[in-house]
C-alpha atoms as a PDB file:
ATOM      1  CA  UNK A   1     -12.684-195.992 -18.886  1.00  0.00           C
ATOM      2  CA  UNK A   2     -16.668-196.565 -19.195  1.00  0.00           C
ATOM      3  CA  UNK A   3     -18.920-194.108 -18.192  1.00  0.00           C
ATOM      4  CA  UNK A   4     -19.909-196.084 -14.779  1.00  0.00           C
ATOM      5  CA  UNK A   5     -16.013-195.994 -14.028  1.00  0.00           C
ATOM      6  CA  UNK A   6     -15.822-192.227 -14.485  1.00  0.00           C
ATOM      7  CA  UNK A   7     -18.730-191.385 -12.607  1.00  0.00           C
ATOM      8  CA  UNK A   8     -17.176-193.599 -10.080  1.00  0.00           C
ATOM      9  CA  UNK A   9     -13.686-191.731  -9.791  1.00  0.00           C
ATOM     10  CA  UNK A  10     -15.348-188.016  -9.533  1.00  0.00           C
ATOM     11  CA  UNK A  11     -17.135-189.456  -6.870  1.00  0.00           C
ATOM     12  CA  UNK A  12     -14.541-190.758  -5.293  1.00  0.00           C
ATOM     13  CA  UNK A  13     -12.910-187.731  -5.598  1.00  0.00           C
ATOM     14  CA  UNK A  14     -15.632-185.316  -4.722  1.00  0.00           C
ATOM     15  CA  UNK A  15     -15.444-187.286  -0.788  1.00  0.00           C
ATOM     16  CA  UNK A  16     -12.396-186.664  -1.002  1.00  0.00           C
ATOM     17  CA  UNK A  17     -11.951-183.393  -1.175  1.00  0.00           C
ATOM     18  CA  UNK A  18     -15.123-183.126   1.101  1.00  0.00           C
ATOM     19  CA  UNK A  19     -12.843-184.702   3.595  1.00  0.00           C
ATOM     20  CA  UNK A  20      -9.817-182.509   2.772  1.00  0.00           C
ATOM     21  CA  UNK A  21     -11.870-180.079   4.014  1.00  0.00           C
ATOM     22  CA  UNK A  22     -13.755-180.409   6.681  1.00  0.00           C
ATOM     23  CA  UNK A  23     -10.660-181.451   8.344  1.00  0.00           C
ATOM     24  CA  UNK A  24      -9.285-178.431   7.532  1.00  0.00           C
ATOM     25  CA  UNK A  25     -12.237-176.557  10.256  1.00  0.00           C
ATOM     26  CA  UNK A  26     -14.758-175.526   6.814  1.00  0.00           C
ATOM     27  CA  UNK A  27     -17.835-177.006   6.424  1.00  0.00           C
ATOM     28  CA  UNK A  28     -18.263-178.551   2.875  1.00  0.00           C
ATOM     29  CA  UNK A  29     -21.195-180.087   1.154  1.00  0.00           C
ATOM     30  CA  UNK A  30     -21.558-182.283  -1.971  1.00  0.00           C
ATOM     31  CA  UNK A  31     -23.693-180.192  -4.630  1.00  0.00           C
ATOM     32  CA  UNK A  32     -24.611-183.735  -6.699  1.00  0.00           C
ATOM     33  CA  UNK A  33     -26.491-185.093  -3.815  1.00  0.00           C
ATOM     34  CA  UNK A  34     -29.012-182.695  -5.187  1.00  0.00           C
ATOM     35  CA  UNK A  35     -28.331-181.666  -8.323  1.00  0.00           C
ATOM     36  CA  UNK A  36     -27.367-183.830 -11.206  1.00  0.00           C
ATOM     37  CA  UNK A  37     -23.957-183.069 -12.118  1.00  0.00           C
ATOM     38  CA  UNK A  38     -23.527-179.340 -12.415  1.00  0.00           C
ATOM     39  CA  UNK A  39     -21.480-178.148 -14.942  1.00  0.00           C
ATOM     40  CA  UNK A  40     -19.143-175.981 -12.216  1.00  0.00           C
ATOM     41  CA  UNK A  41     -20.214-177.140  -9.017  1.00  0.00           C
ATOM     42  CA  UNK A  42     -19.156-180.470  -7.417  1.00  0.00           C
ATOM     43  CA  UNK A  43     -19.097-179.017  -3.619  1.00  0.00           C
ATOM     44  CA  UNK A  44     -20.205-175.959  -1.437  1.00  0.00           C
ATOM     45  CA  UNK A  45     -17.649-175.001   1.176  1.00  0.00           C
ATOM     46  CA  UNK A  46     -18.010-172.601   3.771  1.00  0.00           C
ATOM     47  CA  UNK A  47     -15.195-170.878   5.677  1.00  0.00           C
ATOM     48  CA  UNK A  48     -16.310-169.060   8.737  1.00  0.00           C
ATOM     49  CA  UNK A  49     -15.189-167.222  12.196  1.00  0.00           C
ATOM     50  CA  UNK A  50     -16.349-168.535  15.360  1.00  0.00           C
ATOM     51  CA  UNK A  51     -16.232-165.532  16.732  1.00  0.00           C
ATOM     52  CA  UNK A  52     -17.674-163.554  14.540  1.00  0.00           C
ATOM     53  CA  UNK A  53     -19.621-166.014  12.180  1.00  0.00           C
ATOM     54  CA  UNK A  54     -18.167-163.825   9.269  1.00  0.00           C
ATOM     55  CA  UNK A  55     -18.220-166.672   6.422  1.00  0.00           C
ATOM     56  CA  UNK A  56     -17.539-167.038   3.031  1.00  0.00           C
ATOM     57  CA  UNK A  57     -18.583-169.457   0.474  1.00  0.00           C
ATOM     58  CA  UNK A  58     -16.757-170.812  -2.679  1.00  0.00           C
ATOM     59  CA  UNK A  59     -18.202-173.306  -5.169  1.00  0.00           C
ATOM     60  CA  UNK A  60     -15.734-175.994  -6.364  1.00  0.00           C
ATOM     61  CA  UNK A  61     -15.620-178.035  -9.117  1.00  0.00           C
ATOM     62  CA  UNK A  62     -13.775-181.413  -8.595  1.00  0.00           C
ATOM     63  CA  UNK A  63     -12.119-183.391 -11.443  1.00  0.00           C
ATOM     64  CA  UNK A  64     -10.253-186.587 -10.525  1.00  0.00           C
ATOM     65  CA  UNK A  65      -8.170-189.171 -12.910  1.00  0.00           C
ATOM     66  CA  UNK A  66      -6.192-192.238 -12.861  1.00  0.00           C
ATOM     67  CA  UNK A  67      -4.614-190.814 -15.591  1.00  0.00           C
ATOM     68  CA  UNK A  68      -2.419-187.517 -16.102  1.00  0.00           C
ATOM     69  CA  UNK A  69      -4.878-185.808 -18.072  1.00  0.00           C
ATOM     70  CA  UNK A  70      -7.927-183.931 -16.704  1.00  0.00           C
ATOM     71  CA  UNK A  71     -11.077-182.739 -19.076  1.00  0.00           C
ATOM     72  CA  UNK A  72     -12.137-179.131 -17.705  1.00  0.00           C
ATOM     73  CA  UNK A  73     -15.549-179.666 -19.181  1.00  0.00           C
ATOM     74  CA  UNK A  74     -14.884-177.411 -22.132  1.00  0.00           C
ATOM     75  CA  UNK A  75     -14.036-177.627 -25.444  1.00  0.00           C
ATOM     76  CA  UNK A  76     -11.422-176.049 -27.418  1.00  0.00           C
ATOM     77  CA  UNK A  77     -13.101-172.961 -28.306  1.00  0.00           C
ATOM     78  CA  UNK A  78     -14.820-172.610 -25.361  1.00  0.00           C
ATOM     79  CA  UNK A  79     -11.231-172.435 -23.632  1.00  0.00           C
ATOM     80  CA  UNK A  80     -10.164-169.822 -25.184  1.00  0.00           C
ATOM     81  CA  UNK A  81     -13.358-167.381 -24.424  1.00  0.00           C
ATOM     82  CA  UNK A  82     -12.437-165.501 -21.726  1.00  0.00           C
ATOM     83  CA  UNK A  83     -15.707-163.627 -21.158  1.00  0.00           C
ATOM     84  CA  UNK A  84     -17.658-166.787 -21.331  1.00  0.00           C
ATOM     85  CA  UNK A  85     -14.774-168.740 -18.724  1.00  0.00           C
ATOM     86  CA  UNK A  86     -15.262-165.692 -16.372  1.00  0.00           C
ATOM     87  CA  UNK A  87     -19.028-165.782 -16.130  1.00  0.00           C
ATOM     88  CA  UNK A  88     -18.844-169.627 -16.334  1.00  0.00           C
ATOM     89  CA  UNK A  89     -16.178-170.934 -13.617  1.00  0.00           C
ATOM     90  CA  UNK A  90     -18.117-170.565 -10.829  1.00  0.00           C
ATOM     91  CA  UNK A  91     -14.791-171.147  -8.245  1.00  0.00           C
ATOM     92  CA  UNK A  92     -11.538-173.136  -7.487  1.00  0.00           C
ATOM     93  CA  UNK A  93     -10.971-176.266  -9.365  1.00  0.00           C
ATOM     94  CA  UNK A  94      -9.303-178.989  -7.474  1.00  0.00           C
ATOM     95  CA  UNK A  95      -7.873-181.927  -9.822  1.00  0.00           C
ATOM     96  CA  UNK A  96      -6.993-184.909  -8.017  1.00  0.00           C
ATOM     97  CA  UNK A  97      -4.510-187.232  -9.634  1.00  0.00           C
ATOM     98  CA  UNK A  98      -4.995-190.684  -8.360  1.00  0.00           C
ATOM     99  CA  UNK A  99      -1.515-192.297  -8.474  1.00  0.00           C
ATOM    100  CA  UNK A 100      -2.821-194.779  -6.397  1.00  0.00           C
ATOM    101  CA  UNK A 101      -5.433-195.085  -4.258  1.00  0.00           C
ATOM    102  CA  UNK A 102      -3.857-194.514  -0.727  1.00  0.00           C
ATOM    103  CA  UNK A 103      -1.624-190.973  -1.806  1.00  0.00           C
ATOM    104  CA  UNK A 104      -4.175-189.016  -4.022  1.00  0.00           C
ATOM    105  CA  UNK A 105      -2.195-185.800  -5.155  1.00  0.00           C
ATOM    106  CA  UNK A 106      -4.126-182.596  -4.790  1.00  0.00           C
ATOM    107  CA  UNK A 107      -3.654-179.635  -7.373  1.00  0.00           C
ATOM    108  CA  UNK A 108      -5.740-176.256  -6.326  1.00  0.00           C
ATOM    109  CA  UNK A 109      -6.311-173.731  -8.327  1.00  0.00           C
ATOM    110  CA  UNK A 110      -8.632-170.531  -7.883  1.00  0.00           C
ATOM    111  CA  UNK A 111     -10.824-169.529 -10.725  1.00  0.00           C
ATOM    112  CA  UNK A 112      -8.268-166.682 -11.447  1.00  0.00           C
ATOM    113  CA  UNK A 113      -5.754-169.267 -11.972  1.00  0.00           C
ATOM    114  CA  UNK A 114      -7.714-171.934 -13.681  1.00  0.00           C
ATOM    115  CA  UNK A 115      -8.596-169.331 -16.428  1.00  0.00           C
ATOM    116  CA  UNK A 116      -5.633-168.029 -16.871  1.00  0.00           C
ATOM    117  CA  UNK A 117      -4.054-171.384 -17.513  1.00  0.00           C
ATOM    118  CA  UNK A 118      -6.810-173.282 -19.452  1.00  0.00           C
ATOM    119  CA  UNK A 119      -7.147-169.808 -21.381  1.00  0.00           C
ATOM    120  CA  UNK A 120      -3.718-169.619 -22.322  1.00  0.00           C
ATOM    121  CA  UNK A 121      -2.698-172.603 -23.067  1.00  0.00           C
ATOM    122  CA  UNK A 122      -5.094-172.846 -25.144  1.00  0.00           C
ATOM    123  CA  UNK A 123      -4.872-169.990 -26.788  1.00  0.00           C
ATOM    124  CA  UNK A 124      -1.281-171.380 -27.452  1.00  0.00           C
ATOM    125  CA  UNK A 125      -2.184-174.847 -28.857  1.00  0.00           C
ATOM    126  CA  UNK A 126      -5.086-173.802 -31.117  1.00  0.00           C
ATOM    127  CA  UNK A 127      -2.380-171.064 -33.196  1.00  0.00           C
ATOM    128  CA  UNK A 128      -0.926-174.441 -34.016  1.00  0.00           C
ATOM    129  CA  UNK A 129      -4.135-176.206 -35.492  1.00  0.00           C
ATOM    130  CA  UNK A 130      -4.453-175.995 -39.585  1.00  0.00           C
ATOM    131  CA  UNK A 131      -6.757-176.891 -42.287  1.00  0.00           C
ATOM    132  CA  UNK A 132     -10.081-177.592 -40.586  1.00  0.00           C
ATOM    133  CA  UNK A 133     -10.910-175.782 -37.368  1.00  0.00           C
ATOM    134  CA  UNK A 134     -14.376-177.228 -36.934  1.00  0.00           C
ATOM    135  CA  UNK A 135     -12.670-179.414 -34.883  1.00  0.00           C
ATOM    136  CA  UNK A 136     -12.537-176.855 -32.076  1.00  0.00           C
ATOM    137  CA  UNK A 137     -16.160-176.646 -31.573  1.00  0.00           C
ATOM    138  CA  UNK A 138     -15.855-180.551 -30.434  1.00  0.00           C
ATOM    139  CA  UNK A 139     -12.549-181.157 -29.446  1.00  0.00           C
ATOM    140  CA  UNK A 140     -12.248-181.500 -25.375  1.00  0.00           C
ATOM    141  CA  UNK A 141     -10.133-178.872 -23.607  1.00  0.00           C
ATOM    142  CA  UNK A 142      -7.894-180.832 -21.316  1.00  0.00           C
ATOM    143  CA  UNK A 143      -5.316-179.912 -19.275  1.00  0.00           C
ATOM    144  CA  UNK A 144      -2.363-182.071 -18.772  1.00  0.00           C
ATOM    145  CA  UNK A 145      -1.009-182.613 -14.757  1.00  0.00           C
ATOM    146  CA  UNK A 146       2.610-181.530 -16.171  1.00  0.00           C
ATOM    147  CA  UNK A 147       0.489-177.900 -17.313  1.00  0.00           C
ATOM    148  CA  UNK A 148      -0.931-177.829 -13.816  1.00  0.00           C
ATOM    149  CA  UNK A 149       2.820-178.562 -12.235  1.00  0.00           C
ATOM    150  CA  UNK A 150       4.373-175.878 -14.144  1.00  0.00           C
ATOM    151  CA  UNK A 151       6.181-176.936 -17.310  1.00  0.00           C
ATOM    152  CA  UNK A 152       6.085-175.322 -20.073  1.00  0.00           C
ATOM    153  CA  UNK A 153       5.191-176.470 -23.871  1.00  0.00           C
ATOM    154  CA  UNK A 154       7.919-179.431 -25.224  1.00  0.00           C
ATOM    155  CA  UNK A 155       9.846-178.951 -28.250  1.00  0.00           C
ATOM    156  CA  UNK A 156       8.674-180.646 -31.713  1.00  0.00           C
ATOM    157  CA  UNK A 157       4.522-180.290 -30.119  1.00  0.00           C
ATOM    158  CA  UNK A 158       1.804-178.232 -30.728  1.00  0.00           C
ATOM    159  CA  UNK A 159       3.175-176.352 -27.712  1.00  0.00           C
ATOM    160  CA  UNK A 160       6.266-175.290 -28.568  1.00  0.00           C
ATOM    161  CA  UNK A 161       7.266-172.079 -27.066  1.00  0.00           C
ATOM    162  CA  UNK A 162       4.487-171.965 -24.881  1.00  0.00           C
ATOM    163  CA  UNK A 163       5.403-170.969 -21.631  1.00  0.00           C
ATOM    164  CA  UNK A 164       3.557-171.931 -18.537  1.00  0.00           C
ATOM    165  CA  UNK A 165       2.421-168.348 -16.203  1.00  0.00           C
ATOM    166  CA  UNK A 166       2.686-170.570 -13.161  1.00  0.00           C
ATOM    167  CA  UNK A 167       5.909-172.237 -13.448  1.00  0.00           C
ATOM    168  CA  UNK A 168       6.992-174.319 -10.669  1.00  0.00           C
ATOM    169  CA  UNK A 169       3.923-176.936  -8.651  1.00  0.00           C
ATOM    170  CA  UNK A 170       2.896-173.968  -6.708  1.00  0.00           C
ATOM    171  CA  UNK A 171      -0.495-176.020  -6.965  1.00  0.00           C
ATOM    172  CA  UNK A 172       0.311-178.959  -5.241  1.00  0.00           C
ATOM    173  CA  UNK A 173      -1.401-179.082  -1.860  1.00  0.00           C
ATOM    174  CA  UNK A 174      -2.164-174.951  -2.211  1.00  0.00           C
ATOM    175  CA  UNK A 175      -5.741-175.837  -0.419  1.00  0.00           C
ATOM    176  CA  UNK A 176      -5.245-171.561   0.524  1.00  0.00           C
ATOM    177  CA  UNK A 177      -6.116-171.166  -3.247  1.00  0.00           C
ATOM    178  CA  UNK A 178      -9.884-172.588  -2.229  1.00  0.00           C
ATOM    179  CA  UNK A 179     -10.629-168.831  -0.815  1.00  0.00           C
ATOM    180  CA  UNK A 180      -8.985-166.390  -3.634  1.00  0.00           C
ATOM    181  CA  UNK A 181     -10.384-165.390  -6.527  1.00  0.00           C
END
């Protein structure tokens, strides 16, 4: 997919999810209509009371494919920091998997979640990698939908044995995840 095309498809997906929500009574705002492409922050939502005008906000980082899997915007080393994920992941990720264009598939996760997963999966693939690690510093972390929907690692892969914290697609559709931590 060319760059144009990728831009494109995050876009696409950021109104999306823009859409997702404001139907769903928040207000939500694209971030990149005024800054370039933050590393964690595709939209500002805010959730408030009428009543009370208690609100909260939550900064969301969008990634939508075509394909099944998703780059986090990390590499491989990076992943598997925890102290630099926490200070880093500003808020819920929402991938959006883009079957085809009139049923996009939503997968929520809250920043706990997202690190835990991307962390530990990681974790689990890079025990696998031997003779030059340099790679690691380069290497994209990715996480693959079937990760996101609960599986665990496949026999005869670098994942072997690795099993998945969330199993089950507790992430499809879980737009409640948008408010926790």
């Amino acid at each position: 997919m060319s760059n144009n095309q990728s831009q494109m498809t995050g876009a696409y997906g950021e109104a999306l999810v823009v859409t997702e929500l404001i139907k769903r009574g928040c207000v939500a705002l694209n971030a990149n209509a005024s800054v370039i492409n933050h590393r964690s922050i595709d939209i500002v939502c805010i959730r408030y009371d009428d009543s009370t005008w208690a609100h909260k906000s939550v900064l969301i980082q969008v990634k939508a494919r075509r394909g099944r899997d998703f780059p986090t915007g990390y590499n491989l080393s990076e992943s598997i920091n925890i102290d630099l994920l926490n200070k880093e992941i500003k808020g819920p990720y929402v991938f959006i998997y883009l079957k085809d264009e009139n049923s996009p598939e939503y997968y929520i996760l809250s920043r706990k979640q997202l690190i835990k997963l991307l962390s530990g999966l990681h974790i689990a693939y890079c025990k696998n990698i031997t003779g030059n690690t340099s790679r690691m510093n380069s290497e994209p972390a990715s996480l693959s939908l079937r990760f996101i929907q609960g599986e665990n690692g496949k026999k005869g892969t670098r994942l072997d044995g690795y099993i998945n914290p969330f199993p089950g697609n507790i992430f499809h559709d879980a737009w409640d995840n948008i408010c926790e931590e």
